[in-house]
PDB file of N, CA and C in Angstrom:
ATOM      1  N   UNK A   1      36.239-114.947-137.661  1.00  0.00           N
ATOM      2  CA  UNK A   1      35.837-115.827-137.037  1.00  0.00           C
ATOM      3  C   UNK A   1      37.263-115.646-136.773  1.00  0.00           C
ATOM      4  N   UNK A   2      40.168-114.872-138.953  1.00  0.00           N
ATOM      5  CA  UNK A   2      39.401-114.757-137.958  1.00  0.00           C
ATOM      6  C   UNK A   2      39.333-114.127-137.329  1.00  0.00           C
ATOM      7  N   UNK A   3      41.305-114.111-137.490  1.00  0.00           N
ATOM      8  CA  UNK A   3      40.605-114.374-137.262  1.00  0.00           C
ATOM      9  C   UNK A   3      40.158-115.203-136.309  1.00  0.00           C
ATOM     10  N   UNK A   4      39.533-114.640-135.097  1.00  0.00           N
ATOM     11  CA  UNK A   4      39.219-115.791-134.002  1.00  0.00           C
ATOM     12  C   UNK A   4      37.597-116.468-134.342  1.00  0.00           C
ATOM     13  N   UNK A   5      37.522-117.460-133.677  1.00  0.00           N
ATOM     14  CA  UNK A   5      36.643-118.085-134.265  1.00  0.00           C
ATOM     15  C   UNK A   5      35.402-117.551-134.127  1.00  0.00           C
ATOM     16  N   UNK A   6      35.317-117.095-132.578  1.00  0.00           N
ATOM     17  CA  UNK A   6      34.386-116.461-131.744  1.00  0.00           C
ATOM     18  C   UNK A   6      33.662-115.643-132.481  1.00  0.00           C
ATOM     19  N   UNK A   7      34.133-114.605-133.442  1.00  0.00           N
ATOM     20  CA  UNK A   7      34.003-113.162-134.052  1.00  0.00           C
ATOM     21  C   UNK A   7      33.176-113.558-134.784  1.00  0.00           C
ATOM     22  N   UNK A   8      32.785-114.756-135.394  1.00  0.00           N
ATOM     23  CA  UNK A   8      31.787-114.510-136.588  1.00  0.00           C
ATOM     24  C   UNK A   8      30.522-115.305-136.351  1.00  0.00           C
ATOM     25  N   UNK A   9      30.423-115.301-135.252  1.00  0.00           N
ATOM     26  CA  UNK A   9      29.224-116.309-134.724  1.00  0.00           C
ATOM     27  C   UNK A   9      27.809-115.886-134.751  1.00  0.00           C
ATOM     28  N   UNK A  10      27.795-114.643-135.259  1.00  0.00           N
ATOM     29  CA  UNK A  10      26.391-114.236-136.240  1.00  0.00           C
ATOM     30  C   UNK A  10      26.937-114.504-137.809  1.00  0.00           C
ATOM     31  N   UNK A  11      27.858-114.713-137.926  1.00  0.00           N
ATOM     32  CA  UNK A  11      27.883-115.000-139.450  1.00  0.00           C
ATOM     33  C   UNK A  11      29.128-116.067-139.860  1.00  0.00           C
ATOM     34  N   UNK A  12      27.772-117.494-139.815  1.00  0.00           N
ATOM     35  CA  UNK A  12      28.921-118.497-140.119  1.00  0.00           C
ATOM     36  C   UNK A  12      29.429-118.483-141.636  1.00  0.00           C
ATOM     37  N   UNK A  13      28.727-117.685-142.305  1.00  0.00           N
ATOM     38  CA  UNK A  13      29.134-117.434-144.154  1.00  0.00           C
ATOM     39  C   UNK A  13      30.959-117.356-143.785  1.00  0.00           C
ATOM     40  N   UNK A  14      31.467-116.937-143.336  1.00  0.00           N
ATOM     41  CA  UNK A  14      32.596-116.261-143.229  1.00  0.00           C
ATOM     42  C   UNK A  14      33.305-117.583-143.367  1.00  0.00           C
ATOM     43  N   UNK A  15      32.975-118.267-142.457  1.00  0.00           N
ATOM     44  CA  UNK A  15      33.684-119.838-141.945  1.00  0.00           C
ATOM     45  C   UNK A  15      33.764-120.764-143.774  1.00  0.00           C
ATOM     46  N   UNK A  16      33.153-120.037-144.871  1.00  0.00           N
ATOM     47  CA  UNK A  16      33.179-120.659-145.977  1.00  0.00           C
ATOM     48  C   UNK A  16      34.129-120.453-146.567  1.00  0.00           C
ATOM     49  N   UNK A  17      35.165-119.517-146.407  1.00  0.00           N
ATOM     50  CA  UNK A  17      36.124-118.727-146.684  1.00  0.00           C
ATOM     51  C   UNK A  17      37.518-119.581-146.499  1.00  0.00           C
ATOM     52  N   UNK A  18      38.361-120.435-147.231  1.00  0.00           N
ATOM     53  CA  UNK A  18      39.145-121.145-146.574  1.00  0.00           C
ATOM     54  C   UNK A  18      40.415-120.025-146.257  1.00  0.00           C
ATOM     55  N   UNK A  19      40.901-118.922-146.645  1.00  0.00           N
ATOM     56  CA  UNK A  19      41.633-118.469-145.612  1.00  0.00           C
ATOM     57  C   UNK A  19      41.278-117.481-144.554  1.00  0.00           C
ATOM     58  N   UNK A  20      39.938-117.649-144.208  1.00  0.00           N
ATOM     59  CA  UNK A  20      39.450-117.246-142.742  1.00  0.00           C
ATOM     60  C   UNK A  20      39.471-118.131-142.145  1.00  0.00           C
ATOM     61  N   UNK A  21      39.204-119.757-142.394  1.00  0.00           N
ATOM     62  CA  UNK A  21      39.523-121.022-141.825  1.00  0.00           C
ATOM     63  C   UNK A  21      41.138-121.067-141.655  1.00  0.00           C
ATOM     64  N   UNK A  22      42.073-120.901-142.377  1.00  0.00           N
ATOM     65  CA  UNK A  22      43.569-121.073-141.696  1.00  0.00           C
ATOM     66  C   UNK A  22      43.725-120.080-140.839  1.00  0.00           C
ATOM     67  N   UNK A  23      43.115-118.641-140.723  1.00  0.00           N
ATOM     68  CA  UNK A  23      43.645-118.153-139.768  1.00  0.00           C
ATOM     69  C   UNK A  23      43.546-118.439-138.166  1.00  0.00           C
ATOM     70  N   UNK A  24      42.025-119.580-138.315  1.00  0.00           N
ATOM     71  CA  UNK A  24      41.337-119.608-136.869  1.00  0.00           C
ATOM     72  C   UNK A  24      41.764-121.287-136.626  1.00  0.00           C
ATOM     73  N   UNK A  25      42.180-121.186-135.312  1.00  0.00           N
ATOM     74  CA  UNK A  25      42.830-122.139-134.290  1.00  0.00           C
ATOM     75  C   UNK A  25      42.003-123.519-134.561  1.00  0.00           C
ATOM     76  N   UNK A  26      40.556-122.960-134.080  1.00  0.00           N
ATOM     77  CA  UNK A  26      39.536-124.444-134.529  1.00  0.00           C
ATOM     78  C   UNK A  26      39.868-125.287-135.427  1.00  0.00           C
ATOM     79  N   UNK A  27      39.830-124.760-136.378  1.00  0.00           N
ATOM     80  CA  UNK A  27      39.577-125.390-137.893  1.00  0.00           C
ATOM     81  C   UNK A  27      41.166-126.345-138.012  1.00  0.00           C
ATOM     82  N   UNK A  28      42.202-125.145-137.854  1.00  0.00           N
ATOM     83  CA  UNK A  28      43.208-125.807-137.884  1.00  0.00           C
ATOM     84  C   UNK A  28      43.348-127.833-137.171  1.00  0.00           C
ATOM     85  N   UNK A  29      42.841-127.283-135.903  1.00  0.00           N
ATOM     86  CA  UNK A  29      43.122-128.645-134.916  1.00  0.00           C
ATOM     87  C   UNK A  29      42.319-129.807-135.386  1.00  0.00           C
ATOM     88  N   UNK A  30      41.542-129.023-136.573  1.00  0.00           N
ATOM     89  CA  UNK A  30      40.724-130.657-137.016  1.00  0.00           C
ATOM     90  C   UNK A  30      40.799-131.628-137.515  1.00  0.00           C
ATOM     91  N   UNK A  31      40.813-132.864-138.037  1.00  0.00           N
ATOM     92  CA  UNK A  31      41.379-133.570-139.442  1.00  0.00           C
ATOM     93  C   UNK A  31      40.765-133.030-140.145  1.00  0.00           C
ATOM     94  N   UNK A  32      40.964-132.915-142.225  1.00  0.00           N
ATOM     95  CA  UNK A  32      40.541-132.489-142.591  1.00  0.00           C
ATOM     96  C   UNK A  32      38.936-133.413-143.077  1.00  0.00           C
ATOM     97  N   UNK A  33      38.837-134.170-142.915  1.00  0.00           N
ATOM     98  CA  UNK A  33      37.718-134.969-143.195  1.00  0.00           C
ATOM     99  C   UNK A  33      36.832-134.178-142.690  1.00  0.00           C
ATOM    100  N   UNK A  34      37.051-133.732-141.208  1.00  0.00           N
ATOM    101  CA  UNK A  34      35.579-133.524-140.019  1.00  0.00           C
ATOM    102  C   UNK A  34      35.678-131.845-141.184  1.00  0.00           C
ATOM    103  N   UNK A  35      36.470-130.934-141.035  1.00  0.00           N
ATOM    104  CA  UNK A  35      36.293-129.620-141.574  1.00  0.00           C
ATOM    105  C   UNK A  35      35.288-129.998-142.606  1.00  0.00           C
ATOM    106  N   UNK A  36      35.664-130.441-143.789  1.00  0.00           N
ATOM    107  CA  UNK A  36      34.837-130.527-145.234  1.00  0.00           C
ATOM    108  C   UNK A  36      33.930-131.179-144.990  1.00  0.00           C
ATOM    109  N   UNK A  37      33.374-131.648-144.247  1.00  0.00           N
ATOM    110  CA  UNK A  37      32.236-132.353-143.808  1.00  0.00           C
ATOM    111  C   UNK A  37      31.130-131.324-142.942  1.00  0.00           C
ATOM    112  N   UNK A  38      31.898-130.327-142.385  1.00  0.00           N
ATOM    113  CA  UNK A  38      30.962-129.193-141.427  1.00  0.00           C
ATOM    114  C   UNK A  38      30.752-128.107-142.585  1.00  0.00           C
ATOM    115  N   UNK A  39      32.007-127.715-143.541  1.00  0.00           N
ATOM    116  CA  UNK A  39      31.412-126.858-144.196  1.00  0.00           C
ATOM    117  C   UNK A  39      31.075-127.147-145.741  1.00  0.00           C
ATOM    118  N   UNK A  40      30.739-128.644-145.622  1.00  0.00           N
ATOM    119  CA  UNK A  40      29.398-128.901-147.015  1.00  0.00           C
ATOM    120  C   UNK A  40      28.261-128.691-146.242  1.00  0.00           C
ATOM    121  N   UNK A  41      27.930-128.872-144.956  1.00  0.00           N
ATOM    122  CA  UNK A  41      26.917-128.547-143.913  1.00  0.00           C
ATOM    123  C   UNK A  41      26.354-127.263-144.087  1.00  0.00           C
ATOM    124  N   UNK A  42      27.769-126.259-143.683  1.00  0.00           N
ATOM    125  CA  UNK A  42      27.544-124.761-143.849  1.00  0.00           C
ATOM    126  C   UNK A  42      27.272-124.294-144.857  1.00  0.00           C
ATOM    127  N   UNK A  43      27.537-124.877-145.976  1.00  0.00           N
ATOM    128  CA  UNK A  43      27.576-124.464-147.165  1.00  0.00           C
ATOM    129  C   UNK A  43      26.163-124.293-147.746  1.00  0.00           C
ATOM    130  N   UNK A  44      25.075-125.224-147.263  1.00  0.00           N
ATOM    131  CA  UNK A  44      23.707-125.453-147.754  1.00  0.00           C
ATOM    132  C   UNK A  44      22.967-124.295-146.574  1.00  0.00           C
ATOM    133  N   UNK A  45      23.559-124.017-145.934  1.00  0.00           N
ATOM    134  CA  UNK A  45      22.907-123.313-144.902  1.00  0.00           C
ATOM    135  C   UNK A  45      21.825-122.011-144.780  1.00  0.00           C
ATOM    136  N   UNK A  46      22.962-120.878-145.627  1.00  0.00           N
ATOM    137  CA  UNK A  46      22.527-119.376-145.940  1.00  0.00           C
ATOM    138  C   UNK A  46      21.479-119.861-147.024  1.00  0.00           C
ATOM    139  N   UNK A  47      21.682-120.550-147.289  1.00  0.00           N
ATOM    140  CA  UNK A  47      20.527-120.610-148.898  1.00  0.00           C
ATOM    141  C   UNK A  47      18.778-121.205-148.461  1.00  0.00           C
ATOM    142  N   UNK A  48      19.521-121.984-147.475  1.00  0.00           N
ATOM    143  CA  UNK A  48      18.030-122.413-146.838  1.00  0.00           C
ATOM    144  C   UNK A  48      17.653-121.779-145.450  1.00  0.00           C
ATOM    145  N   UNK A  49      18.292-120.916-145.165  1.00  0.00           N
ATOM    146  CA  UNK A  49      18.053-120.103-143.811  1.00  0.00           C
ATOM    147  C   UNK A  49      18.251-121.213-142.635  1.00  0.00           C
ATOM    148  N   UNK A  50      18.949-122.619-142.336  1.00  0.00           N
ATOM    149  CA  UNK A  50      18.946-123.757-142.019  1.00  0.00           C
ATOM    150  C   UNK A  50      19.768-123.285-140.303  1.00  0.00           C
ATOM    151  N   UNK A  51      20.891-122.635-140.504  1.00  0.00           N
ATOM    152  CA  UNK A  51      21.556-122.355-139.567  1.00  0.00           C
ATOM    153  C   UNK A  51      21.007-120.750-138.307  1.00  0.00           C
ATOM    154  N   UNK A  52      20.590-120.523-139.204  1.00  0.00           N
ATOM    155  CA  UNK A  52      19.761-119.107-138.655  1.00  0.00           C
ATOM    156  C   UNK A  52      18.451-119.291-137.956  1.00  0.00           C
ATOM    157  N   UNK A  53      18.258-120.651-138.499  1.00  0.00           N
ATOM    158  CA  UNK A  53      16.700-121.331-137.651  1.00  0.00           C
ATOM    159  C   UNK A  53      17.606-122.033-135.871  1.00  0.00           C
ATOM    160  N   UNK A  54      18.533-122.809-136.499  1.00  0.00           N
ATOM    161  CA  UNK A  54      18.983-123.773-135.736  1.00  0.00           C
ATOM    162  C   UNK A  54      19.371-122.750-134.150  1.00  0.00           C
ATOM    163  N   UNK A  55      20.150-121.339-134.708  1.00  0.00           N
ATOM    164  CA  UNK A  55      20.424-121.200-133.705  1.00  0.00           C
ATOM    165  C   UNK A  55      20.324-119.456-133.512  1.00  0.00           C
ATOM    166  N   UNK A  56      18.522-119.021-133.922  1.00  0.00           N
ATOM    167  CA  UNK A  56      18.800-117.811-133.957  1.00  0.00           C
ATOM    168  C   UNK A  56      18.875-117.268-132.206  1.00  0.00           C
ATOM    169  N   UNK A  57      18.734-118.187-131.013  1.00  0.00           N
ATOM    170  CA  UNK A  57      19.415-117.542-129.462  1.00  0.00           C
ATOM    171  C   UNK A  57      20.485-116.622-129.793  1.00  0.00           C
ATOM    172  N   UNK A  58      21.556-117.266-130.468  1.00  0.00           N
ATOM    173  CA  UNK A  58      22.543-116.292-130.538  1.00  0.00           C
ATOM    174  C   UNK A  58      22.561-115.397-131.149  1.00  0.00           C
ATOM    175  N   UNK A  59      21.894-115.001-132.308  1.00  0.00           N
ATOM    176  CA  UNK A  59      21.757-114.392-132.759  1.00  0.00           C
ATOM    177  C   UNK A  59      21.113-112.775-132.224  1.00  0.00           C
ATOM    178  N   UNK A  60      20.760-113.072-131.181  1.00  0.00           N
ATOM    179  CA  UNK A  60      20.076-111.926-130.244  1.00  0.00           C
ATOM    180  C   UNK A  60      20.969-111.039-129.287  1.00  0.00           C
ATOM    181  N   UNK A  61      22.138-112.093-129.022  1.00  0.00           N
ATOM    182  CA  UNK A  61      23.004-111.501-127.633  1.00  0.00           C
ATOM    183  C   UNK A  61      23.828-111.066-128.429  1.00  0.00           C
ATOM    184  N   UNK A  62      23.693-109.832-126.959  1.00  0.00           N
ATOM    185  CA  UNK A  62      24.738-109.186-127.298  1.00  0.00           C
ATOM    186  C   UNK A  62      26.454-108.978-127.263  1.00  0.00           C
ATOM    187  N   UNK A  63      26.693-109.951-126.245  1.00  0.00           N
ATOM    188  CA  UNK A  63      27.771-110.852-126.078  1.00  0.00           C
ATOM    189  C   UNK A  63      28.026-112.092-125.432  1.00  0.00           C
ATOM    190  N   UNK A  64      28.587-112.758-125.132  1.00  0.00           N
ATOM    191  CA  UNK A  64      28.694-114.227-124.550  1.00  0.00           C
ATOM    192  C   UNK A  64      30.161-114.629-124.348  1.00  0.00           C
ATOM    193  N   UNK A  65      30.048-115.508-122.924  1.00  0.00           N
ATOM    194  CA  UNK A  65      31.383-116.016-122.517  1.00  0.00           C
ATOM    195  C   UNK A  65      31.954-116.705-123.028  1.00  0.00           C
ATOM    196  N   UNK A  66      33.140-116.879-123.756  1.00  0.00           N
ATOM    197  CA  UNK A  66      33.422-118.066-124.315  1.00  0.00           C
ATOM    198  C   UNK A  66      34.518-118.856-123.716  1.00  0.00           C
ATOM    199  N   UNK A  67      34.898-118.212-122.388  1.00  0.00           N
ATOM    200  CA  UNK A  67      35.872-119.046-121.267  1.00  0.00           C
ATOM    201  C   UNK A  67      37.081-118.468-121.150  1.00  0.00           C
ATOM    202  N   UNK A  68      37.333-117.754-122.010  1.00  0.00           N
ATOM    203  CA  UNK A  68      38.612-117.150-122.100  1.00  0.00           C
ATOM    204  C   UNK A  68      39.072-116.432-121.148  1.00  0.00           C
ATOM    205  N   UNK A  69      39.936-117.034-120.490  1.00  0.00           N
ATOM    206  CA  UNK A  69      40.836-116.412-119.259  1.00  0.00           C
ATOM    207  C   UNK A  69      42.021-116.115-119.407  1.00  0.00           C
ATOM    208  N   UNK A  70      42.760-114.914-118.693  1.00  0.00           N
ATOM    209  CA  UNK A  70      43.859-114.725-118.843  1.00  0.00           C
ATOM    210  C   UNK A  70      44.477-114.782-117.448  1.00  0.00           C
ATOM    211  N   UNK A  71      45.379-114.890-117.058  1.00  0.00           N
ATOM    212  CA  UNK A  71      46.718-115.544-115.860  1.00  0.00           C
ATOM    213  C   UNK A  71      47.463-114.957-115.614  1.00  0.00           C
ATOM    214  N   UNK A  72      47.735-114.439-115.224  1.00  0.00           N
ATOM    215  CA  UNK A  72      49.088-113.480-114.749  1.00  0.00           C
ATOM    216  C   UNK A  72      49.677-114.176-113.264  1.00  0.00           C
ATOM    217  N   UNK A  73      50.797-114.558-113.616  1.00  0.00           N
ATOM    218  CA  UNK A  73      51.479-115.362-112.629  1.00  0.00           C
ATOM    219  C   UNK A  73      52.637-114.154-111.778  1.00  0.00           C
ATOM    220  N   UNK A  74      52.171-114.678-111.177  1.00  0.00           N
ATOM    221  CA  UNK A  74      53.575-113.270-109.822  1.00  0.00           C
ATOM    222  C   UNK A  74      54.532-113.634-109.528  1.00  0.00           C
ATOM    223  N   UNK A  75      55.569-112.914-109.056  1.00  0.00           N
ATOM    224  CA  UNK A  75      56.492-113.679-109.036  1.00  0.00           C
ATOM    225  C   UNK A  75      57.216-113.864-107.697  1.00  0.00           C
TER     226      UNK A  75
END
């Protein structure tokens, strides 16, 4: 995810991992309240197939935009 976050978005298991969480930008910018609160979420997830229901769309593509632009300024 990371690690960018993007990368593991067929597999949020990864995101359970707390140093795959320090490597990725997201997690960092959060308080820690909201984090431990998404991944006691995630955490129940794989076991009940909960997240794989919620959002198997993605699970199909084969890639997706996630906005990322790059700039090259001239001079």
């Amino acid at each position: 995810m990371y690690a960018c976050d993007h990368r593991y978005r067929r597999r949020p298991e990864f995101s359970l991992d707390p140093v795959i969480r320090q490597a990725g930008s997201t997690f960092a910018q959060l308080p820690p309240s909201a984090v431990d609160a998404a991944i006691a979420r995630l955490r129940a997830d794989p076991d009940s197939g909960a997240w794989h229901h919620r959002h198997s769309d993605l699970l199909g593509q084969q890639s997706m935009d996630y906005g990322y632009r790059l700039l090259i300024a001239g001079t």
